[in-house]
C-alpha atoms as a PDB file:
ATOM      1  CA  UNK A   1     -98.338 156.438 -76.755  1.00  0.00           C
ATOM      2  CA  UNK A   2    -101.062 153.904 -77.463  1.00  0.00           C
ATOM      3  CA  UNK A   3    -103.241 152.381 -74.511  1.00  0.00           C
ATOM      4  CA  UNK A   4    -104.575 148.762 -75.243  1.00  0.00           C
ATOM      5  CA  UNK A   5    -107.689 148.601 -73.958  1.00  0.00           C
ATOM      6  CA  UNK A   6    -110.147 145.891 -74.195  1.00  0.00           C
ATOM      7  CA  UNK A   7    -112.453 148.401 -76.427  1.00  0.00           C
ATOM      8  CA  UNK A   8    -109.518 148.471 -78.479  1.00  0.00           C
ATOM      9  CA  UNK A   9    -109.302 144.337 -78.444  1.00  0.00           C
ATOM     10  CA  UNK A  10    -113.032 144.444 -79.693  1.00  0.00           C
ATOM     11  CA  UNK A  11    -112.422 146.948 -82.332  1.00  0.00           C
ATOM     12  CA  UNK A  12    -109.093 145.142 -83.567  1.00  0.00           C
ATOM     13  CA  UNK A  13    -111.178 141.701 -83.282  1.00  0.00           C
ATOM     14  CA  UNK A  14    -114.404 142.888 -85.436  1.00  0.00           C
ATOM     15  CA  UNK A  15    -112.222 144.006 -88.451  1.00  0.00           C
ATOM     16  CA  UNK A  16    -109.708 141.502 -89.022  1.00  0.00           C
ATOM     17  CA  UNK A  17    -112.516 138.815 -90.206  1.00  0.00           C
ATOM     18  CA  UNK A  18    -111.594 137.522 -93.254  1.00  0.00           C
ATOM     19  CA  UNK A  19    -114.951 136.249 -94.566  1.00  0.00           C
ATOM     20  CA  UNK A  20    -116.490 138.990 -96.917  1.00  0.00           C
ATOM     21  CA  UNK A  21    -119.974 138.856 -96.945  1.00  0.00           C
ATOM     22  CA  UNK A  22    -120.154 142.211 -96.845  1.00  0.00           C
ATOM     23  CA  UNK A  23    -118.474 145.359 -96.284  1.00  0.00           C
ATOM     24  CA  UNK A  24    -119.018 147.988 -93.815  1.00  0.00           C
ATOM     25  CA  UNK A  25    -117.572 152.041 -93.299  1.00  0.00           C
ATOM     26  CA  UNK A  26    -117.131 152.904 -89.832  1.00  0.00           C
ATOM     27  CA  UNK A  27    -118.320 156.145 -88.611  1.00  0.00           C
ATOM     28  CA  UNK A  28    -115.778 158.902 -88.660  1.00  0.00           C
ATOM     29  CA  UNK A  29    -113.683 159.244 -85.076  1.00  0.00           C
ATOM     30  CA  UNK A  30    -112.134 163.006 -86.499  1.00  0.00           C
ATOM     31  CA  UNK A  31    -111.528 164.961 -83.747  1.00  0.00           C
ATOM     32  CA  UNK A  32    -109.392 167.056 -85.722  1.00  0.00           C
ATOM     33  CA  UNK A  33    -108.413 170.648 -83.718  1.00  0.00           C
ATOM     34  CA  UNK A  34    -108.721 169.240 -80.363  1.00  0.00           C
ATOM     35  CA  UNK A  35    -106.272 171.338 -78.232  1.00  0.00           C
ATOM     36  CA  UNK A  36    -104.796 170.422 -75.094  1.00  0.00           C
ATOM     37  CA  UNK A  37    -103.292 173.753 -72.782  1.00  0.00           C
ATOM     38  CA  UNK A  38    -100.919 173.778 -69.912  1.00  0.00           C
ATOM     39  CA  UNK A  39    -100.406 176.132 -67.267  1.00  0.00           C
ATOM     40  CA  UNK A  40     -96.692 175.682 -65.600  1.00  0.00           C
ATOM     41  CA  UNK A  41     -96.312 177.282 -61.982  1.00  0.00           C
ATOM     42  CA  UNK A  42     -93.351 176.749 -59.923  1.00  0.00           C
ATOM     43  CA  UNK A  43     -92.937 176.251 -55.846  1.00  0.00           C
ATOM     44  CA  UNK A  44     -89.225 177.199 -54.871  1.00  0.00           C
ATOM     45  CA  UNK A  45     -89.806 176.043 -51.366  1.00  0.00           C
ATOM     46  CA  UNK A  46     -89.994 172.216 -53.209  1.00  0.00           C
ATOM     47  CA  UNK A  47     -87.922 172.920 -56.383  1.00  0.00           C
ATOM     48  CA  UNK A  48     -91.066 171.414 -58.360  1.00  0.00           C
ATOM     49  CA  UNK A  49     -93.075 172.303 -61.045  1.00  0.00           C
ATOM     50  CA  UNK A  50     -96.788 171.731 -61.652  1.00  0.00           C
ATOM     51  CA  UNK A  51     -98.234 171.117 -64.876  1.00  0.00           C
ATOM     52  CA  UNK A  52    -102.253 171.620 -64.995  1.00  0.00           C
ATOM     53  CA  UNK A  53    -103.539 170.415 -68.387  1.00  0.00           C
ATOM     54  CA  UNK A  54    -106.860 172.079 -70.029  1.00  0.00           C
ATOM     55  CA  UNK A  55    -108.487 169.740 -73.045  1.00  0.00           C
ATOM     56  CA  UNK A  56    -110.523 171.324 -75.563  1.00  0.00           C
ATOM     57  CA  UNK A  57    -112.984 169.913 -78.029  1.00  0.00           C
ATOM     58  CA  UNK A  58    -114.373 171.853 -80.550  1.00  0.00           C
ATOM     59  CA  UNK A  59    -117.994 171.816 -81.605  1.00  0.00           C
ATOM     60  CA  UNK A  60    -116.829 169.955 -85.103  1.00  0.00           C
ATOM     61  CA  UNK A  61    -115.696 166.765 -83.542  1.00  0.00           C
ATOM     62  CA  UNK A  62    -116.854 163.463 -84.534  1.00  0.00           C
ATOM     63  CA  UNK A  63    -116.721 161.872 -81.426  1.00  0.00           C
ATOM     64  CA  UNK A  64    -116.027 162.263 -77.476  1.00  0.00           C
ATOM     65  CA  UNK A  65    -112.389 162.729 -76.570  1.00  0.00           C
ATOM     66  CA  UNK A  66    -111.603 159.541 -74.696  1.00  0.00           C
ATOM     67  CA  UNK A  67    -108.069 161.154 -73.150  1.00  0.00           C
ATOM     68  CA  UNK A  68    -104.501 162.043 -73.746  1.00  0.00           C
ATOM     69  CA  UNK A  69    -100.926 160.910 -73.412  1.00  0.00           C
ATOM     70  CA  UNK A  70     -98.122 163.253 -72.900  1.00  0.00           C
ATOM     71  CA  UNK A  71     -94.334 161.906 -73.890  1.00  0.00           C
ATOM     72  CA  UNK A  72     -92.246 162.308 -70.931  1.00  0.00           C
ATOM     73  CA  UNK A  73     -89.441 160.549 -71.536  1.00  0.00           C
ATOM     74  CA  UNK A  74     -85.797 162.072 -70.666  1.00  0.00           C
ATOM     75  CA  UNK A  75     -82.107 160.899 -71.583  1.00  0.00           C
ATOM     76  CA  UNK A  76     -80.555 159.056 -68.294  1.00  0.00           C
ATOM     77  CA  UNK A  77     -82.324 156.396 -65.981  1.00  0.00           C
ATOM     78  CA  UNK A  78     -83.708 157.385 -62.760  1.00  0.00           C
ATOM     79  CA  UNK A  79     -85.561 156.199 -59.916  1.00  0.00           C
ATOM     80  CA  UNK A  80     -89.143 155.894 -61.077  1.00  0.00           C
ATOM     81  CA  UNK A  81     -91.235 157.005 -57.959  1.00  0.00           C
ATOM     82  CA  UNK A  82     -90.431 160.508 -56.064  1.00  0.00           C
ATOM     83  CA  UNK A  83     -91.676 160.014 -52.578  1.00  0.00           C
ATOM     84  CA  UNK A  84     -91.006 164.358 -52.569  1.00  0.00           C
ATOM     85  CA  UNK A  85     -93.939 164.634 -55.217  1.00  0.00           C
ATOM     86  CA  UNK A  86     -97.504 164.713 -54.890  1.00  0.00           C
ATOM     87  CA  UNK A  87     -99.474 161.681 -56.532  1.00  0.00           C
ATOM     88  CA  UNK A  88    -103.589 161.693 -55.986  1.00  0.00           C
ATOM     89  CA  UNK A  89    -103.662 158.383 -57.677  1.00  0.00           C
ATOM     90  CA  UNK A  90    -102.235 154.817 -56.489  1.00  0.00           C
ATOM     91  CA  UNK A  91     -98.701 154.583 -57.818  1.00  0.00           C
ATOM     92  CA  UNK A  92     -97.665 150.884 -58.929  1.00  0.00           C
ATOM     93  CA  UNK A  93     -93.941 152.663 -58.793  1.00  0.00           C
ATOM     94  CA  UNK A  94     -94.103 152.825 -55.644  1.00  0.00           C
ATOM     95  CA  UNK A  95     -93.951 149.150 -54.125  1.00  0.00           C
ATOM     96  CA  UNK A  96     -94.060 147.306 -57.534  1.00  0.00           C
ATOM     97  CA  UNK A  97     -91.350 147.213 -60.473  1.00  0.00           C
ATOM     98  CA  UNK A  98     -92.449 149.804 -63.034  1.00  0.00           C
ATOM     99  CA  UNK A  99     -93.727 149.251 -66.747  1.00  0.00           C
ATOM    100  CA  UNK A 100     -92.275 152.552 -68.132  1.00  0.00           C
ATOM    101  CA  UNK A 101     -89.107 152.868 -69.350  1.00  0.00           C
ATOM    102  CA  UNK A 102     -86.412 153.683 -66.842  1.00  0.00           C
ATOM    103  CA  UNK A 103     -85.365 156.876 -68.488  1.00  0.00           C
ATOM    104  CA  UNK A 104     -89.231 157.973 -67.774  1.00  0.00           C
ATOM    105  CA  UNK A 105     -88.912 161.762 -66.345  1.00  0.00           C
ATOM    106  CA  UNK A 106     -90.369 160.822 -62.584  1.00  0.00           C
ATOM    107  CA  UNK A 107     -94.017 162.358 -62.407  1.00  0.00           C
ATOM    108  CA  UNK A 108     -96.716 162.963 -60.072  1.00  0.00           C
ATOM    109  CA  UNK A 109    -100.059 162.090 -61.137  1.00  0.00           C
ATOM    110  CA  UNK A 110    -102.726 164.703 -59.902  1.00  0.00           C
ATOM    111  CA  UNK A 111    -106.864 164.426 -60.891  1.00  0.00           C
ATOM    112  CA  UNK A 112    -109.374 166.470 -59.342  1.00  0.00           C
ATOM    113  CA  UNK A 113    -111.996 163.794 -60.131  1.00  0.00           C
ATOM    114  CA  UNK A 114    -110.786 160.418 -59.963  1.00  0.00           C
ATOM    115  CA  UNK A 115    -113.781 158.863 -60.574  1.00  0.00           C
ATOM    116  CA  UNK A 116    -114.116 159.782 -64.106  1.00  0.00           C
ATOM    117  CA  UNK A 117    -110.831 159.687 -64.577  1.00  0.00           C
ATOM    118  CA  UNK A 118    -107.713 157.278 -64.711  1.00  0.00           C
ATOM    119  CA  UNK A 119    -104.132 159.162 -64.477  1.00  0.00           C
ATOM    120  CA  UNK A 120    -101.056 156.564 -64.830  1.00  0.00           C
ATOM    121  CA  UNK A 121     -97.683 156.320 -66.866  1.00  0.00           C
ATOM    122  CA  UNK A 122     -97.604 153.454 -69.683  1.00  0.00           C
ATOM    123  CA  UNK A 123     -94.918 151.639 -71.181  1.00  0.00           C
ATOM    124  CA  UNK A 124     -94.073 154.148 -73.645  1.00  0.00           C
ATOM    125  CA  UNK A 125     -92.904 156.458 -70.971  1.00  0.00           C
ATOM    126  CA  UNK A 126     -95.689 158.322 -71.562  1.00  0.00           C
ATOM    127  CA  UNK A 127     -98.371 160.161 -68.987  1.00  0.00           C
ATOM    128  CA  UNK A 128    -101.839 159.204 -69.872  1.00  0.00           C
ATOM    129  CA  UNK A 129    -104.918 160.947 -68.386  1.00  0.00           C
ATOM    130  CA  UNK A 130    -108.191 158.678 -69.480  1.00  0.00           C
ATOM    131  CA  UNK A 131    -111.751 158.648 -69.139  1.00  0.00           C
ATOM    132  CA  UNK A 132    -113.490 155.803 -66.762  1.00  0.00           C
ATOM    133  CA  UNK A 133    -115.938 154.485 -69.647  1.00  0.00           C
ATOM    134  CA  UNK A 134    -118.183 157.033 -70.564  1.00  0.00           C
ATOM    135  CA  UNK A 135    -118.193 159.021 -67.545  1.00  0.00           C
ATOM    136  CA  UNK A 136    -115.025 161.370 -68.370  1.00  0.00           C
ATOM    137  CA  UNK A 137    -115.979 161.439 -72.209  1.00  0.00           C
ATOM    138  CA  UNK A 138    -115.266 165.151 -73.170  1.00  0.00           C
ATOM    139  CA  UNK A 139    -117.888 165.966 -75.701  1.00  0.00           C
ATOM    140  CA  UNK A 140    -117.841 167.930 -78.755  1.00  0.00           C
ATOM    141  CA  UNK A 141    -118.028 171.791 -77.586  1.00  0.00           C
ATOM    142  CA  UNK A 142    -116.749 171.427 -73.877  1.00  0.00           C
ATOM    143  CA  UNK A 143    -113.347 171.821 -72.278  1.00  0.00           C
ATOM    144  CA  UNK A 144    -112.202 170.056 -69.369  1.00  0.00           C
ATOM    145  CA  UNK A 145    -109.466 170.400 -66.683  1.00  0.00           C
ATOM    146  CA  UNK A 146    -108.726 169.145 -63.285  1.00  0.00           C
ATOM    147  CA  UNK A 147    -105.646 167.288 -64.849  1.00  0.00           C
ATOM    148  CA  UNK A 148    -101.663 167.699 -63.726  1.00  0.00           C
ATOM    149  CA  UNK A 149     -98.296 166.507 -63.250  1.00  0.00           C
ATOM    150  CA  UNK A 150     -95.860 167.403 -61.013  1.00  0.00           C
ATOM    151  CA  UNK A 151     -91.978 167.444 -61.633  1.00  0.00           C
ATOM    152  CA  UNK A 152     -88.954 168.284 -60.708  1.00  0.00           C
ATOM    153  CA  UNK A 153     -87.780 168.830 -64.652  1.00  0.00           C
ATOM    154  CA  UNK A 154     -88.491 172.065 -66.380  1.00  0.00           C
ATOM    155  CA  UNK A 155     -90.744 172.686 -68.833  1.00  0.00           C
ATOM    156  CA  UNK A 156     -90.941 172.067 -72.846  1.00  0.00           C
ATOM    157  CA  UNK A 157     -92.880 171.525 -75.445  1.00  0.00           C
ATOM    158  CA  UNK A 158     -94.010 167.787 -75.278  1.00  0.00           C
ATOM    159  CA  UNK A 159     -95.032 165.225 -77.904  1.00  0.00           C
ATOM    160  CA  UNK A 160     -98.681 164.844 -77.180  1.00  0.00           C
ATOM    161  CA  UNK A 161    -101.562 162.752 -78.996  1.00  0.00           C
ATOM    162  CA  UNK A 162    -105.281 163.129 -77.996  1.00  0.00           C
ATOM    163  CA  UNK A 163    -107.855 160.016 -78.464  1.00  0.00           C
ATOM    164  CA  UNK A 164    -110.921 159.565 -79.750  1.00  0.00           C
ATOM    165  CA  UNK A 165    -113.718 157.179 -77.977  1.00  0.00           C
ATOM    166  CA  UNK A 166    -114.108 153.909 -80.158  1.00  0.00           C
ATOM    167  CA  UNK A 167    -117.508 153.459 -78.765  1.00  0.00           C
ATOM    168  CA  UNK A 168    -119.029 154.066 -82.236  1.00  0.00           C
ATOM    169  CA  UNK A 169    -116.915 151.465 -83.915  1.00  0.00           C
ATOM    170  CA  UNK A 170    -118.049 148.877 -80.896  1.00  0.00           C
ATOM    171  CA  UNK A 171    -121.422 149.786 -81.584  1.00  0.00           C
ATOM    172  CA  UNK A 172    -120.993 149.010 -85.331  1.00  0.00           C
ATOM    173  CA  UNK A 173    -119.209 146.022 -85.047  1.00  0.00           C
ATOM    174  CA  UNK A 174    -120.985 143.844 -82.314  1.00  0.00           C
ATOM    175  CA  UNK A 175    -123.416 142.054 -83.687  1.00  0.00           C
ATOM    176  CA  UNK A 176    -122.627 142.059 -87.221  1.00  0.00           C
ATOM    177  CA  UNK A 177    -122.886 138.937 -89.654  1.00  0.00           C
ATOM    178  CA  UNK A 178    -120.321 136.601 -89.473  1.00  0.00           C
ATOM    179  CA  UNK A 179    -117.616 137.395 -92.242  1.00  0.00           C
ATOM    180  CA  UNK A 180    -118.746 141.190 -92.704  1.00  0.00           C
ATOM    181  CA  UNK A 181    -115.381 143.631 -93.197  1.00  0.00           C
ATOM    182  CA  UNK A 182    -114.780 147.141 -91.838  1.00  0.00           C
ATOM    183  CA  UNK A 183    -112.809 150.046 -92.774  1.00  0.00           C
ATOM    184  CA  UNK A 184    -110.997 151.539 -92.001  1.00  0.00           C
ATOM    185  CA  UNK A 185    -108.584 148.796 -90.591  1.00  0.00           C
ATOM    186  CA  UNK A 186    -106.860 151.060 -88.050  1.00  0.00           C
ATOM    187  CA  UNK A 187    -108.061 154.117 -85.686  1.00  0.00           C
ATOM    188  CA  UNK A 188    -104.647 155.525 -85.106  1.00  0.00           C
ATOM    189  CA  UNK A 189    -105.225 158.326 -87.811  1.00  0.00           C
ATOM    190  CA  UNK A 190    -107.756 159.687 -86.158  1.00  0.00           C
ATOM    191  CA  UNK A 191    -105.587 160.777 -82.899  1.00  0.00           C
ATOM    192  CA  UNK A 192    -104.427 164.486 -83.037  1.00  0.00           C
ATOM    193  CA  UNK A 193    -100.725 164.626 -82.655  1.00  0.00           C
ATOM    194  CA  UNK A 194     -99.723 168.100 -81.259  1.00  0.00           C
ATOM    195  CA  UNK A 195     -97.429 169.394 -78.340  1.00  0.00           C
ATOM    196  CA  UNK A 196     -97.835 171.131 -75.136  1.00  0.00           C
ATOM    197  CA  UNK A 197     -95.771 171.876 -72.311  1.00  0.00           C
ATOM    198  CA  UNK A 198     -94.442 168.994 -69.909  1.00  0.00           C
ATOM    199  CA  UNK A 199     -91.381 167.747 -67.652  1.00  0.00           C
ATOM    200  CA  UNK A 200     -88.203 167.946 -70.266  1.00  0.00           C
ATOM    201  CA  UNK A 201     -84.743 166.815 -69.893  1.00  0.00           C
ATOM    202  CA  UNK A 202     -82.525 168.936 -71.304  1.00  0.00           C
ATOM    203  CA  UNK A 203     -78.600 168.701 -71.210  1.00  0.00           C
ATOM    204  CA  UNK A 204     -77.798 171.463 -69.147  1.00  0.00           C
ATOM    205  CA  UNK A 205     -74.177 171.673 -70.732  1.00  0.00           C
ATOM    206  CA  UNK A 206     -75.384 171.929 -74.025  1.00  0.00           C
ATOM    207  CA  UNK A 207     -78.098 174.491 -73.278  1.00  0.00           C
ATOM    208  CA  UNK A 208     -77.698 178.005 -76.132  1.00  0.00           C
ATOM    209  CA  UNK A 209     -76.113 181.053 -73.533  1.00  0.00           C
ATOM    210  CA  UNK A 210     -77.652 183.460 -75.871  1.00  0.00           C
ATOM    211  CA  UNK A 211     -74.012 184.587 -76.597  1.00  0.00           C
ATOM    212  CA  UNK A 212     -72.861 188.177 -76.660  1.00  0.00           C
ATOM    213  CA  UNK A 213     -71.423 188.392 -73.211  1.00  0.00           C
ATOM    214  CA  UNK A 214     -68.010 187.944 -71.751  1.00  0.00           C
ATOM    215  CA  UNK A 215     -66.700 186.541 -68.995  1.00  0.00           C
ATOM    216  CA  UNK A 216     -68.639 183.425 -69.857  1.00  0.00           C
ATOM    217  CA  UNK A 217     -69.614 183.110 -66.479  1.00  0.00           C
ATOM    218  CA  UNK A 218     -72.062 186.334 -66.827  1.00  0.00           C
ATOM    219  CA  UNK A 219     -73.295 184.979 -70.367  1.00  0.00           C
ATOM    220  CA  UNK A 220     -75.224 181.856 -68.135  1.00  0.00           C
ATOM    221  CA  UNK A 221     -77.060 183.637 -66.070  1.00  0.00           C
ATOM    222  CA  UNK A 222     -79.779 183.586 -69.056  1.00  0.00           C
ATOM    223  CA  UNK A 223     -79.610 180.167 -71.126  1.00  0.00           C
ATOM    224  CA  UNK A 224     -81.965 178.458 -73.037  1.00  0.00           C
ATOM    225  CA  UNK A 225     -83.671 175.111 -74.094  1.00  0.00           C
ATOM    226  CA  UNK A 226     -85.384 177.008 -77.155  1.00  0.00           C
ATOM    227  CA  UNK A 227     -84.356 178.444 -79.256  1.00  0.00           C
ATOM    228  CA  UNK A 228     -80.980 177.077 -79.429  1.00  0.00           C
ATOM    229  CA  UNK A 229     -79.675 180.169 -81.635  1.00  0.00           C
ATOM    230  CA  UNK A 230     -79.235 183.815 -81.647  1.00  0.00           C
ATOM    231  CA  UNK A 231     -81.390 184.294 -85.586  1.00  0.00           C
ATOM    232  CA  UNK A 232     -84.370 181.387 -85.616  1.00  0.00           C
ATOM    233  CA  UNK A 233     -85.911 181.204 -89.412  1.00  0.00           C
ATOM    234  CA  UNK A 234     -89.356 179.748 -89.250  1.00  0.00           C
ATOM    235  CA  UNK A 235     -91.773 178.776 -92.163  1.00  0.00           C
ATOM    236  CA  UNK A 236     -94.198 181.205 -93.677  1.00  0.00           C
ATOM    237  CA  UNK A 237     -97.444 180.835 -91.233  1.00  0.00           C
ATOM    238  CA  UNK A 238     -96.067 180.974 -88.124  1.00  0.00           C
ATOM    239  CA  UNK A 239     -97.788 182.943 -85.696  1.00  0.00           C
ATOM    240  CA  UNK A 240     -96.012 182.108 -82.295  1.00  0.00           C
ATOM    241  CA  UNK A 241     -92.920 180.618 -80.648  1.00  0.00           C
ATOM    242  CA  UNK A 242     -92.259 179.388 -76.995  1.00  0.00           C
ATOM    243  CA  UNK A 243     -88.920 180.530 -75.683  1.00  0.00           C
ATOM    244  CA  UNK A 244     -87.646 178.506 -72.591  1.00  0.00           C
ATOM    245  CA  UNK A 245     -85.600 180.130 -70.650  1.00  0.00           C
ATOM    246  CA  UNK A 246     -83.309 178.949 -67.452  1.00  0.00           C
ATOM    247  CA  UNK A 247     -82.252 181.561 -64.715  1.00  0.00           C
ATOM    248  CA  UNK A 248     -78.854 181.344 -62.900  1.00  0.00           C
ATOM    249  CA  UNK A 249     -79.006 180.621 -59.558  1.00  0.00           C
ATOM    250  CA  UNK A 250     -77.609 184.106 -58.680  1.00  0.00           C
ATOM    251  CA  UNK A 251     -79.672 185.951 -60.798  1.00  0.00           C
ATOM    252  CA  UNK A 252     -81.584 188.628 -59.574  1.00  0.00           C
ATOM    253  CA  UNK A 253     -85.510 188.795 -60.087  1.00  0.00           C
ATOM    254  CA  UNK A 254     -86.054 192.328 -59.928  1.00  0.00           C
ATOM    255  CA  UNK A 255     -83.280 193.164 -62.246  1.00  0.00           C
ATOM    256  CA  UNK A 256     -85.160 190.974 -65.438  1.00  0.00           C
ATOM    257  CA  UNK A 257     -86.554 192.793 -68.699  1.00  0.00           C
ATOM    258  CA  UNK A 258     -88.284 191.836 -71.993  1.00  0.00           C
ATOM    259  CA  UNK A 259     -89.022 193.840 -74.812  1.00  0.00           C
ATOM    260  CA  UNK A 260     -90.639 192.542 -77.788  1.00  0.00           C
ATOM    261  CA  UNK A 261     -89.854 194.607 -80.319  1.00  0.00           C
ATOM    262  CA  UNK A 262     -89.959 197.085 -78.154  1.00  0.00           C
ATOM    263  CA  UNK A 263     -92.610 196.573 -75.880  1.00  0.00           C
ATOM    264  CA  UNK A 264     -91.950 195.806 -72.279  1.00  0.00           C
ATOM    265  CA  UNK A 265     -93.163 192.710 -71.531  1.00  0.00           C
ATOM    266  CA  UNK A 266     -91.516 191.385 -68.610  1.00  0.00           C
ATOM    267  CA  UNK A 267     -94.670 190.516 -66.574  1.00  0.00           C
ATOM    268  CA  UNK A 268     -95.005 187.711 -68.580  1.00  0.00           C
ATOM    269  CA  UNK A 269     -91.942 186.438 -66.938  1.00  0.00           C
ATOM    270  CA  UNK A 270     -91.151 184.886 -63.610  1.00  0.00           C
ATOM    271  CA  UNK A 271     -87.830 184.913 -63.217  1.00  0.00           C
ATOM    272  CA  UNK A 272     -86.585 182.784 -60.296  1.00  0.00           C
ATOM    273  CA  UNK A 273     -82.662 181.887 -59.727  1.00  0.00           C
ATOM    274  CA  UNK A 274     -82.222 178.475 -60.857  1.00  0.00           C
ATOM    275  CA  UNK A 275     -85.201 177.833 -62.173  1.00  0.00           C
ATOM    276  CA  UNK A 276     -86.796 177.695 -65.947  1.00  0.00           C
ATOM    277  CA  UNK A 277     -89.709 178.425 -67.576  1.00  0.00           C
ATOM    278  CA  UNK A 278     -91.570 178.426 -71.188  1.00  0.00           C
ATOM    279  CA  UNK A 279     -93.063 181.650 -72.782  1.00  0.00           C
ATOM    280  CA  UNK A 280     -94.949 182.044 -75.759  1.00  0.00           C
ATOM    281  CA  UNK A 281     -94.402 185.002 -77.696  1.00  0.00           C
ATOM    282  CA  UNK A 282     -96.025 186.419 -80.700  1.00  0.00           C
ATOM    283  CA  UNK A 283     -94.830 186.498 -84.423  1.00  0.00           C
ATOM    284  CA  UNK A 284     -95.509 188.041 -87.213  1.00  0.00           C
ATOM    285  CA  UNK A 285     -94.327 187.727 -90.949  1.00  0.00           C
ATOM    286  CA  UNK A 286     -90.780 189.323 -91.126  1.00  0.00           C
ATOM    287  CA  UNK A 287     -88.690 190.082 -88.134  1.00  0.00           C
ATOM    288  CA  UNK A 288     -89.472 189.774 -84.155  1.00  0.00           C
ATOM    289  CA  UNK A 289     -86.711 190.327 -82.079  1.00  0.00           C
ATOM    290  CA  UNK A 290     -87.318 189.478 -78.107  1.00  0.00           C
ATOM    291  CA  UNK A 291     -84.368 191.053 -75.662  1.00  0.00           C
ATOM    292  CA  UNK A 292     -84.087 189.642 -72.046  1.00  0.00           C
ATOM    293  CA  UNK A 293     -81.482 191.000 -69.460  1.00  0.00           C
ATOM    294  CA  UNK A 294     -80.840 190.274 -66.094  1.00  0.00           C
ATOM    295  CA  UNK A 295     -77.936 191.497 -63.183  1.00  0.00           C
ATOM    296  CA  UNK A 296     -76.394 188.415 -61.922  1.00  0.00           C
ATOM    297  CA  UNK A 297     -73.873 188.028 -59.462  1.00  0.00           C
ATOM    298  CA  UNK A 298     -70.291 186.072 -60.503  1.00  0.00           C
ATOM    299  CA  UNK A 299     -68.016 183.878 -58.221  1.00  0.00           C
ATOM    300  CA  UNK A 300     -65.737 186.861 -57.313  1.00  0.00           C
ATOM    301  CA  UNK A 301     -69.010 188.671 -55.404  1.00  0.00           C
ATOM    302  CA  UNK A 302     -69.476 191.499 -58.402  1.00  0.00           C
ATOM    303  CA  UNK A 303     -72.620 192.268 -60.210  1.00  0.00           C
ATOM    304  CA  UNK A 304     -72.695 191.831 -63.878  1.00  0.00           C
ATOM    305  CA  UNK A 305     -75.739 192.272 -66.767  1.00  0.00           C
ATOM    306  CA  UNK A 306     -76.476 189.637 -69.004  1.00  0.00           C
ATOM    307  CA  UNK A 307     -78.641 190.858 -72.356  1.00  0.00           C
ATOM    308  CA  UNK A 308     -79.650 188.153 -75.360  1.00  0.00           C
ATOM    309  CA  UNK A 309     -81.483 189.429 -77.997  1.00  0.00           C
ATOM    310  CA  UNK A 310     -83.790 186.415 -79.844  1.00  0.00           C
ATOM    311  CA  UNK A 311     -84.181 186.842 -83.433  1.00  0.00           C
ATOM    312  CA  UNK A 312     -87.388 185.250 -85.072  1.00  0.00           C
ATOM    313  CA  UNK A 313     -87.093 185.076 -89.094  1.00  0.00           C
ATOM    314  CA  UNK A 314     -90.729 184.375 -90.012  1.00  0.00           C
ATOM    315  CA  UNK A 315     -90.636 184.310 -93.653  1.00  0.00           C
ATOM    316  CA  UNK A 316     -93.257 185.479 -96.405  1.00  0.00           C
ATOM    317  CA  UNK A 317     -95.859 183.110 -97.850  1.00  0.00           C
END
């Protein structure tokens, strides 16, 4: 999920001298426990979801964030422009051959402020939001947002890396004596890899019915991406976990509840019939055990109640 950039070319160009008259450190580019947030919404009318992306930078960072790249890549090939979704950004898709990978989940690109900032999908298959220069530099102690995707894929946790600027490194580099080496060699450590939620491709044959219910046909109308098992073990530390959940397309809204452990919780839900969406639930060293139910209606016209309880294993340092 790399963009090649020409501050990159400089950078790349400055450290590969081989004469050694002397050698240089570059200033640190850490911007270790940057975060990146997304909010997913869904508009039945469309059968689309919107993904709007929040970027934080904490006060302890090196640098400027210079942008991130999301992974949206699915399993099948697929048209790579969607006239029915909204783009705020010129899409080469649309009259010109993409550069993306053709199994590239089909995105719309959505800024609030184009001018400091580019939105477009590389050739990775991945969806890049990046500062114009230094105008959209995010800098230590701010958060920024005004950044989404549309889909018409459901939601998941998402590959994601987050960039430092290189301005530093230009800064250190032009100008310096013929011959004069740099290290480090590479900036790539310096990008936080971490995940948030995006446009997922799941195989909706394979997806985990939660099990426990019979005819099968009532056991679908909850299914799920994640976790993909009735008893989930997890390692010592773990203080969350994002269940995504798909509704059955006869399901009925106003019939859904969650418990965790106990506690009602089903406003954090949205339950719509055939539609999905990603939760993140609390855990806690030991057992948490999240129930979901829902009435559903099967293909004979009777109403039928389909309950999954989620077990969460988190175990002891």
């Amino acid at each position: 999920m790399r963009i090649q950039s020409f501050v990159n070319a400089l950078v790349a160009a400055a450290i590969t001298l081989t004469c050694s008259a002397q050698v240089v450190e570059l200033p640190s580019l850490s911007i270790e426990g940057s975060a990146l947030t997304a909010t997913v919404t869904y508009d039945a009318s469309r059968a689309v979801y919107r993904y709007d992306y929040r970027v934080s930078a904490p006060q302890t960072n090196k640098v400027a964030i210079d942008g991130f790249c999301i992974d949206i890549l699915g399993r099948l090939n697929r048209a790579q422009y969607d006239p029915a979704l909204t783009n705020t950004v010129v899409r080469r898709e649309a009259t010109k051959s993409p550069r993306q990978p053709l199994n590239t989940i089909p995105v719309g690109l959505l800024l609030d402020n184009p001018t400091a900032y580019s939105a477009s999908v590389n050739a990775e298959g991945s969806a890049c939001f990046m500062s114009r220069y230094s105008a959209g530099h995010l800098q230590p102690g701010n958060t920024a947002s005004g950044f989404a995707l549309e889909s018409k894929f459901p939601p998941a946790p998402r590959s994601v890396e987050i960039l430092p600027t290189k301005l530093s490194w230009i800064e250190a580099t032009i100008g310096a004596p013929e011959g004069t080496e740099f290290y480090p060699q590479t900036d790539t450590h310096f990008d936080v890899r971490t995940t948030a939620l995006a446009p997922s491709d799941p195989d909706m044959d394979a997806l985990f019915d939660g099990g426990g219910q019979s005819p099968r046909e009532v056991n679908v109308f909850l299914r799920y991406a994640s976790p993909v098992e009735s008893r989930t073990k997890l390692p010592a530390g773990t203080t969350s976990a994002t269940v995504v959940v798909f509704y059955g397309p006869t399901v009925s809204p106003s019939t859904f509840r969650a418990e965790l452990n106990g506690t009602v919780i089903t406003d954090r839900f949205h339950p719509i019939g055939g539609a999905a969406e990603a939760v993140t639930i609390e855990l806690a060293t030991g057992t948490t055990k999240l129930q979901l139910s829902a009435d559903g209606t099967t293909t004979s016209g009777r109403t039928a109640r389909d309950t999954d309880t989620l077990t969460f294993l988190v175990t002891s340092p």
